[in-house]
N, C-alpha and C. Protein backbone atom coordinates (compact mmCIF):
# COMPACT_ATOMS: atom_id res chain seq x y z
N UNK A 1 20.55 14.67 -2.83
CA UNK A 1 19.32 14.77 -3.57
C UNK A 1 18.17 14.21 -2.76
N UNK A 2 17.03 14.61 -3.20
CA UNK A 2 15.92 14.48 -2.40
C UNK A 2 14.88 13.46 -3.23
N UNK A 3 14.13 12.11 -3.06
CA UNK A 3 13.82 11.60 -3.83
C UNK A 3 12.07 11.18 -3.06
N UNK A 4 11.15 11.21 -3.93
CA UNK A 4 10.07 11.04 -3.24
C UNK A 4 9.58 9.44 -4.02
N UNK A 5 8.48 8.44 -3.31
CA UNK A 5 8.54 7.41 -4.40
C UNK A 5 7.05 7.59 -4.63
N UNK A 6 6.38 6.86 -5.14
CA UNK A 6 4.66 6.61 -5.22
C UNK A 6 3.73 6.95 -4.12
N UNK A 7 3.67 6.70 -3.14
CA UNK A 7 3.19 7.12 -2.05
C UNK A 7 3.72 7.98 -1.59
N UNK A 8 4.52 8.97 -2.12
CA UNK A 8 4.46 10.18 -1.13
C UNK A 8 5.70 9.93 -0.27
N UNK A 9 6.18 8.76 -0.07
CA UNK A 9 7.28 8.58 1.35
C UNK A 9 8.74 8.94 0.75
N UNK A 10 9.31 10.31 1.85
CA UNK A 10 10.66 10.43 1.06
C UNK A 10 11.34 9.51 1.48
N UNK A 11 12.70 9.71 0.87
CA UNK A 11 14.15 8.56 1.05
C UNK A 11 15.03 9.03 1.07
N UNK A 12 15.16 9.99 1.74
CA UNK A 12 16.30 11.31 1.50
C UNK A 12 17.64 10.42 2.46
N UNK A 13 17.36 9.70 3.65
CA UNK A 13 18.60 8.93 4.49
C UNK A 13 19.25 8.14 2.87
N UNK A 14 18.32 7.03 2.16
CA UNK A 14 19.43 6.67 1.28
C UNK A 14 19.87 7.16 -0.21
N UNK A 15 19.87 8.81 -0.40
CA UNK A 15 20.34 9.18 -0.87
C UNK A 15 21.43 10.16 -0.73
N UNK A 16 21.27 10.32 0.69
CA UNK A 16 22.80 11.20 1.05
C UNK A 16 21.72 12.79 1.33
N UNK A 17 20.54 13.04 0.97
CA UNK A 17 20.46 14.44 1.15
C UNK A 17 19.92 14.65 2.95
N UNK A 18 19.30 15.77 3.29
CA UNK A 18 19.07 16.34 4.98
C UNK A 18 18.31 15.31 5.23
N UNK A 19 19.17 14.70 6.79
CA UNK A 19 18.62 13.94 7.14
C UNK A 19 17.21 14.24 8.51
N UNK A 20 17.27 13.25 8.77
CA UNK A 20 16.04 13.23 9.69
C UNK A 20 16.39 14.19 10.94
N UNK A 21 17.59 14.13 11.12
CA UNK A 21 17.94 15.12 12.43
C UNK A 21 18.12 16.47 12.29
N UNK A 22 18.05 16.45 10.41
CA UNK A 22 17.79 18.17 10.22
C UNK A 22 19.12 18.80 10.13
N UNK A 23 20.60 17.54 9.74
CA UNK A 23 21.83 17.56 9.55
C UNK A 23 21.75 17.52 7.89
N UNK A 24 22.55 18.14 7.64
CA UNK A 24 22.95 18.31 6.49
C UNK A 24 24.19 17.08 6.22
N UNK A 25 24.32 16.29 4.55
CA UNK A 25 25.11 15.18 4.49
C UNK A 25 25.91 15.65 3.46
N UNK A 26 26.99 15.42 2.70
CA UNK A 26 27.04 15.47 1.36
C UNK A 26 26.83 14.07 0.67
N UNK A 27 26.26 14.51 -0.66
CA UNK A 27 25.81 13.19 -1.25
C UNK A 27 26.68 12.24 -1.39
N UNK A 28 25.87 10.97 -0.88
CA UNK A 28 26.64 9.54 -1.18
C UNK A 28 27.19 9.51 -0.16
N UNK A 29 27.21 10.10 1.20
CA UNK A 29 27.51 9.99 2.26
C UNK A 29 26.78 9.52 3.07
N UNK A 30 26.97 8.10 3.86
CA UNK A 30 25.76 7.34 4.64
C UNK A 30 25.08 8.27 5.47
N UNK A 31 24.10 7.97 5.93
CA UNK A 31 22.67 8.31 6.63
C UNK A 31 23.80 7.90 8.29
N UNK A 32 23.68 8.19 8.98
CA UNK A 32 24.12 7.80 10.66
C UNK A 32 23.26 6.40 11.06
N UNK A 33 23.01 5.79 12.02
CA UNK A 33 22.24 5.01 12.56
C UNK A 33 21.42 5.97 13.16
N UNK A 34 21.52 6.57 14.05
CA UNK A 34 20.50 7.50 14.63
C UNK A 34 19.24 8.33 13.08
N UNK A 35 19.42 9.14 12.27
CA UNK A 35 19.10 9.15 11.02
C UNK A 35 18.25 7.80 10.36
N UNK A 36 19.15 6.91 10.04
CA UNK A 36 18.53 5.65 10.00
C UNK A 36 17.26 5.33 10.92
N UNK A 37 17.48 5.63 11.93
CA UNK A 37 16.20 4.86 12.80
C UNK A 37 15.38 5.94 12.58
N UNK A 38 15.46 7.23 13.29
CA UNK A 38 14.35 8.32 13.45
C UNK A 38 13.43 8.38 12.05
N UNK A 39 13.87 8.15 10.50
CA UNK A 39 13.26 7.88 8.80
C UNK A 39 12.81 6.52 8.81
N UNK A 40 13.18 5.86 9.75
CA UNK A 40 12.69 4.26 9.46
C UNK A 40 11.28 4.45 10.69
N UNK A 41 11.37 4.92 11.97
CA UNK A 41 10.37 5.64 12.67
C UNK A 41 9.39 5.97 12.37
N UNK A 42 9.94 7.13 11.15
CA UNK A 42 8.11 8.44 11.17
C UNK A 42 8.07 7.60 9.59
N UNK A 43 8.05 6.56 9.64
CA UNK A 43 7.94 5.92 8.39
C UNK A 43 6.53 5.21 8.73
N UNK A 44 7.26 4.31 9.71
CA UNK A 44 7.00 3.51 10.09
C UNK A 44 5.38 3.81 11.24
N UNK A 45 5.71 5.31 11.42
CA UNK A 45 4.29 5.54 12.47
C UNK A 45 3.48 6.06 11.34
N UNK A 46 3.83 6.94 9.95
CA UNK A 46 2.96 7.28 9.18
C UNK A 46 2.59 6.05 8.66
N UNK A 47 2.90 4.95 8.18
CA UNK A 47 1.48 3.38 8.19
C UNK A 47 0.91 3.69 8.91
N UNK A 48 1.25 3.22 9.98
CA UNK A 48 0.31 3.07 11.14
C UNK A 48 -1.00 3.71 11.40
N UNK A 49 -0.11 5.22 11.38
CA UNK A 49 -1.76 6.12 11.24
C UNK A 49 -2.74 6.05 10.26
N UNK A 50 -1.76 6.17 8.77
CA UNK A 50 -3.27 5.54 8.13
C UNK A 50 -3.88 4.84 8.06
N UNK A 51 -4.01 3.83 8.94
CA UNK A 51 -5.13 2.66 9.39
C UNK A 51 -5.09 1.79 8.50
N UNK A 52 -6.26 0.82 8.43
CA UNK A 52 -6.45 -0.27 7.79
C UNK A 52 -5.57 -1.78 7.84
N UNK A 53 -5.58 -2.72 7.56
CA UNK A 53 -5.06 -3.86 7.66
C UNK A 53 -3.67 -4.48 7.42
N UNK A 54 -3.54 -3.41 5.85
CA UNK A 54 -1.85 -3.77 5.63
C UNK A 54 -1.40 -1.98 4.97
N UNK A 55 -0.12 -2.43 4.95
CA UNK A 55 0.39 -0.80 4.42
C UNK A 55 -0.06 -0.76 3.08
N UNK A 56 0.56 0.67 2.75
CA UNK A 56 -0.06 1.32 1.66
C UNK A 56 0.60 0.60 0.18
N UNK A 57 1.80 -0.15 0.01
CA UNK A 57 2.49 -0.68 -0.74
C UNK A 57 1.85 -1.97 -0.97
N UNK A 58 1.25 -2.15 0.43
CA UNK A 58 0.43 -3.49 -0.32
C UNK A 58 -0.84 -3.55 -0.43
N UNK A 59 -1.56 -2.53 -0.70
CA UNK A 59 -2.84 -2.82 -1.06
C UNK A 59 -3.26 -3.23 -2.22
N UNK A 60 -2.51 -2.96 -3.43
CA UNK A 60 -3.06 -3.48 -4.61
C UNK A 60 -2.98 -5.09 -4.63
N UNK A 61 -2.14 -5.69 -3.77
CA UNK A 61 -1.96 -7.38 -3.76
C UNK A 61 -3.09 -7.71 -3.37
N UNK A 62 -3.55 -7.21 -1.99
CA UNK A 62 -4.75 -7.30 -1.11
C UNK A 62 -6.02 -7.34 -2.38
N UNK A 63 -6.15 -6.24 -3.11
CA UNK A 63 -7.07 -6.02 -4.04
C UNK A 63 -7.31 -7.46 -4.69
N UNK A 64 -6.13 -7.15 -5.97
CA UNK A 64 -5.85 -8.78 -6.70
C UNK A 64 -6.55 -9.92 -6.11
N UNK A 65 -6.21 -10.21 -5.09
CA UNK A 65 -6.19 -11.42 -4.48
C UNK A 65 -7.94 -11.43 -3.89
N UNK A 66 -8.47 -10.09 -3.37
CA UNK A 66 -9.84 -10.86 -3.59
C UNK A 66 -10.64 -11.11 -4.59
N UNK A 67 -10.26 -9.74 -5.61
CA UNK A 67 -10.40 -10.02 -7.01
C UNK A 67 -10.62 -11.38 -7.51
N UNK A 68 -9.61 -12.24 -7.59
CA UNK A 68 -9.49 -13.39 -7.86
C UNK A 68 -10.27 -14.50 -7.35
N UNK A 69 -10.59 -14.31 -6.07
CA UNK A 69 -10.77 -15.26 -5.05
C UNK A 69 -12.09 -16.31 -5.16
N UNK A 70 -12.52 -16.92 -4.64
CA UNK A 70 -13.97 -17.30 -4.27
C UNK A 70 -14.88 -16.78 -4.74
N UNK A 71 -16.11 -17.14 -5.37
CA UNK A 71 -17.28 -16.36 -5.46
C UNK A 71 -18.17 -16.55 -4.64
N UNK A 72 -17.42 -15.66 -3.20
CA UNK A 72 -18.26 -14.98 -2.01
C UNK A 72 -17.55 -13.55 -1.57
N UNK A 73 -18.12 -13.08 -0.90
CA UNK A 73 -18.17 -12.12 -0.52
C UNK A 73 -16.83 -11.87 0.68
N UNK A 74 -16.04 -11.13 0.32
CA UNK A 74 -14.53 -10.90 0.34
C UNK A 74 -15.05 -8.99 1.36
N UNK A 75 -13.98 -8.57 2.56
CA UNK A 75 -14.44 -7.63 2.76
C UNK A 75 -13.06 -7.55 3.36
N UNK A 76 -12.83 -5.92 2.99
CA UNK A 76 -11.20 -5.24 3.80
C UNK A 76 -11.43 -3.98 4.35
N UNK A 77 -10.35 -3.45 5.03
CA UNK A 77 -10.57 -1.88 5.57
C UNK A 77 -9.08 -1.41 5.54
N UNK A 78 -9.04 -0.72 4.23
CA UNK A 78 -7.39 -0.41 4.31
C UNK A 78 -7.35 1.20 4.40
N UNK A 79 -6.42 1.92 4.74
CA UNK A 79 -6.14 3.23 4.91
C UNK A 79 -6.83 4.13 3.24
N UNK A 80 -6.62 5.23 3.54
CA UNK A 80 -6.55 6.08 2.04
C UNK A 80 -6.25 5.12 0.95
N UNK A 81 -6.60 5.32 -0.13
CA UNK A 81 -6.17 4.38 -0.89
C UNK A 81 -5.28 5.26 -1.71
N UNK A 82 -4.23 4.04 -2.14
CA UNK A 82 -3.26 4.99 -2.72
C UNK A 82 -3.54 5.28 -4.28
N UNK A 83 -2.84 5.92 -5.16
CA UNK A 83 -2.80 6.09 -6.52
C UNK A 83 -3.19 5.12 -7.26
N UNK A 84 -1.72 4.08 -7.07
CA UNK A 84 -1.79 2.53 -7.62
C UNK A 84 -2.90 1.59 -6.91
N UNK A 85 -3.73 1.56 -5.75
CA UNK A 85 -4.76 0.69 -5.59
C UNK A 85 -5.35 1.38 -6.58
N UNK A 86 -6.13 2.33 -6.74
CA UNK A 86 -7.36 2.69 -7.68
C UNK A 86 -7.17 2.45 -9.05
N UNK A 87 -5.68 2.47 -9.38
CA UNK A 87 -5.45 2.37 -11.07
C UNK A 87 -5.54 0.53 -11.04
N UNK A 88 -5.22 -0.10 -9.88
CA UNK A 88 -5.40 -1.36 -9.53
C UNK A 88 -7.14 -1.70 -9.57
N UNK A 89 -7.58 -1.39 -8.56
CA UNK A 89 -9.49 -1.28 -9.10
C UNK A 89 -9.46 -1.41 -10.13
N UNK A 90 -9.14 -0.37 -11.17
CA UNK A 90 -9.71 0.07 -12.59
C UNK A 90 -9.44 -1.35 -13.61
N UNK A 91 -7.68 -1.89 -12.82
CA UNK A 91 -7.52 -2.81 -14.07
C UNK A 91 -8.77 -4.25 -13.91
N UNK A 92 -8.58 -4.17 -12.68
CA UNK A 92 -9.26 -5.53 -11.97
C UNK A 92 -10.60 -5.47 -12.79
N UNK A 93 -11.45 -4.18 -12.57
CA UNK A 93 -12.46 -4.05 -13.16
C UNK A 93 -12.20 -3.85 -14.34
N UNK A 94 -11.73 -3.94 -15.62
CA UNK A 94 -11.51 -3.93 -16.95
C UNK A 94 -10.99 -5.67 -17.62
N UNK A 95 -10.46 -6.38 -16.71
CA UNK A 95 -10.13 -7.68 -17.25
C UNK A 95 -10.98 -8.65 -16.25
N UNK A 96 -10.85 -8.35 -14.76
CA UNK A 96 -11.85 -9.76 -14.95
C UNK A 96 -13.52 -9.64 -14.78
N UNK A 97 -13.69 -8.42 -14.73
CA UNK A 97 -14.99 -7.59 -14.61
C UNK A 97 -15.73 -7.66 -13.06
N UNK A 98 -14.62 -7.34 -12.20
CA UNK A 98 -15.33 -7.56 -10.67
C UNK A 98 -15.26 -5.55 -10.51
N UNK A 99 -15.77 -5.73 -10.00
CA UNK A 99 -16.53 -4.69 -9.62
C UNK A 99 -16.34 -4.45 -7.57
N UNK A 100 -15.46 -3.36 -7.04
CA UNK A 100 -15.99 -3.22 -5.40
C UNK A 100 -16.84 -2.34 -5.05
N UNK A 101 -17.33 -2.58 -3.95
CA UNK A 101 -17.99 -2.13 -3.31
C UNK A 101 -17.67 -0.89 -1.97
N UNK A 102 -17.32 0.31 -2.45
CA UNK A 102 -16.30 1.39 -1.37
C UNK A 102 -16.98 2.13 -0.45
N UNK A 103 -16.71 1.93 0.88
CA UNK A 103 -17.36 3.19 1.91
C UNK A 103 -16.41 3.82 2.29
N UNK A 104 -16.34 4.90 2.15
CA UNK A 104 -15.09 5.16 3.09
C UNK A 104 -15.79 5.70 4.60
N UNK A 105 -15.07 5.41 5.80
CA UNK A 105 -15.31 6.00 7.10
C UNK A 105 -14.98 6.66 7.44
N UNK A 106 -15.41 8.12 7.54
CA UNK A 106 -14.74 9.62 7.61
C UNK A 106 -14.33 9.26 9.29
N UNK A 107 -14.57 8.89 10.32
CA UNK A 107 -14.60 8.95 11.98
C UNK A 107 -12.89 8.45 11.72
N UNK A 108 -12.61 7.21 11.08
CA UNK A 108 -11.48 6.19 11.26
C UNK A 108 -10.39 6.94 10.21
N UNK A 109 -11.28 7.73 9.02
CA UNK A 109 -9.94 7.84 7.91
C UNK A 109 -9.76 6.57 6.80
N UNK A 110 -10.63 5.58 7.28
CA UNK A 110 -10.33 4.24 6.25
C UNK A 110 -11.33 4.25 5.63
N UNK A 111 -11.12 3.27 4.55
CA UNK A 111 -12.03 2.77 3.14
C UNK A 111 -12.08 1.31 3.48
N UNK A 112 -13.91 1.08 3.50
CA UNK A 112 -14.26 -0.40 3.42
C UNK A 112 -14.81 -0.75 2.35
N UNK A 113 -13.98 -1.73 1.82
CA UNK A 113 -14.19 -2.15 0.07
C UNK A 113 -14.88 -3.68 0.40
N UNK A 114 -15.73 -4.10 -0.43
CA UNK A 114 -16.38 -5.49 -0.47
C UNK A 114 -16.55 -5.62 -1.91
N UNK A 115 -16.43 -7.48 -2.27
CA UNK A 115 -16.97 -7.22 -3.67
C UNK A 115 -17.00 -9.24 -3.27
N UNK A 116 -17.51 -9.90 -4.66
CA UNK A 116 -17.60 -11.01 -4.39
C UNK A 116 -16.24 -11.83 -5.82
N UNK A 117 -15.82 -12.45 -5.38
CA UNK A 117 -14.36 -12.53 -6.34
C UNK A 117 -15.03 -13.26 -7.64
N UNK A 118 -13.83 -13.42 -8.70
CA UNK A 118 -14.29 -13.56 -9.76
C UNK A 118 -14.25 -15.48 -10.03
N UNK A 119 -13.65 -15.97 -8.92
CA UNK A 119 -13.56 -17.68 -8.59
C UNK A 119 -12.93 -18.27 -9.80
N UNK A 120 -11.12 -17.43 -9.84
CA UNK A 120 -10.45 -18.12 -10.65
C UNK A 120 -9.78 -19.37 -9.89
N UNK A 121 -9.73 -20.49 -10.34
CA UNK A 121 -8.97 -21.66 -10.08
C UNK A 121 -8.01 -21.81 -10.85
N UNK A 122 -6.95 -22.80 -9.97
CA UNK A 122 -5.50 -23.34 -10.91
C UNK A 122 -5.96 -24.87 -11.12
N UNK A 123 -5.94 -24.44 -12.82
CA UNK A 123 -6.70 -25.59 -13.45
C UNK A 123 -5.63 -26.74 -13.43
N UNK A 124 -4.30 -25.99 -13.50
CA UNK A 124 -3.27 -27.28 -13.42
C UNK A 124 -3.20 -28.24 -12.60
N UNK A 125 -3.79 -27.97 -10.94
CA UNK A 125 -3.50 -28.13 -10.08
C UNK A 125 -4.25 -29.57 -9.87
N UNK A 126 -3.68 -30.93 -9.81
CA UNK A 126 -4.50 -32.15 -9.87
C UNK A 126 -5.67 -32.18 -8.27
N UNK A 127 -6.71 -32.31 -8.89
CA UNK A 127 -7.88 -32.49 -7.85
C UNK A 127 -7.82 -33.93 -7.15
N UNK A 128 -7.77 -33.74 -6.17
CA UNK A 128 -8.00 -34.75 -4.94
C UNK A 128 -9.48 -35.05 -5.05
C-alpha cells in the first residue's frame, strides 16, 4: 500500500509497497537498505530545496514559539508553508491575538514572516 502523510511526503519503503528503486515488494515485506537510503535521500534533498530555516514538520513549533515570545520583533524565512503552519497562524491569531507579518520571495521560493510576540511568561517560575 501506498501511504501519503500531511506534507505530501510518501512512505511507501515502510509500508511494503514500490520501492524507491522502482522494485516491486509484497506487503509487509521490508524496504532493502539500498531502498531505505535512496527514500530517506530524495526525502531528505526535497527539505532542503524548499529552503528556509527548519523543515516543513517543524514550522508550526517555530510559529508558536515566536508567537509566544518577547514583545519584540521576532523574524523567520521558512520554505512554502505547509497546510498545518497556516491553520497554525490562524489558531495563534484567534487565541493569543498576534498577528504575522508574510512576504513571500518569489527569486528564493521562501516566506518571510515577522510579527512582535505576545510576551507570555512562566509565572511559576521563581524570579531571581
Amino acid at each position: 500500500g501506498e501511504d501519503e502523510n500531511e506534507n505530501g511526503t510518501e512512505a511507501r519503503f515502510a509500508l511494503g509497497g514500490e520501492g524507491a528503486g522502482g522494485g516491486k515488494r509484497r506487503r509487509g515485506e521490508p524496504a532493502t537498505p539500498e531502498d531505505l537510503g535512496a527514500s530517506t535521500t530524495e526525502a531528505l534533498m526535497a527539505e532542503v530545496q524548499r529552503g528556509g530555516v527548519c523543515d516543513s514538520a517543524h514550522q508550526p513549533l517555530v510559529l508558536l514559539l515566536m508567537a509566544i515570545g518577547p514583545e519584540q520583533l521576532s523574524k523567520v524565512r521558512l520554505g512554502q508553508l505547509t497546510p498545518r503552519a497556516v491553520k497554525t497562524l490562524r489558531v495563534i491569531k484567534a487565541f493569543f491575538g498576534v498577528t504575522f507579518n508574510i512576504q513571500p520571495e518569489p527569486d528564493s521560493g521562501t516566506v518571510f514572516l515577522s510579527t512582535v510576540g505576545a510576551g507570555i511568561r512562566n509565572i511559576s517560575r521563581r524570579a531571581t
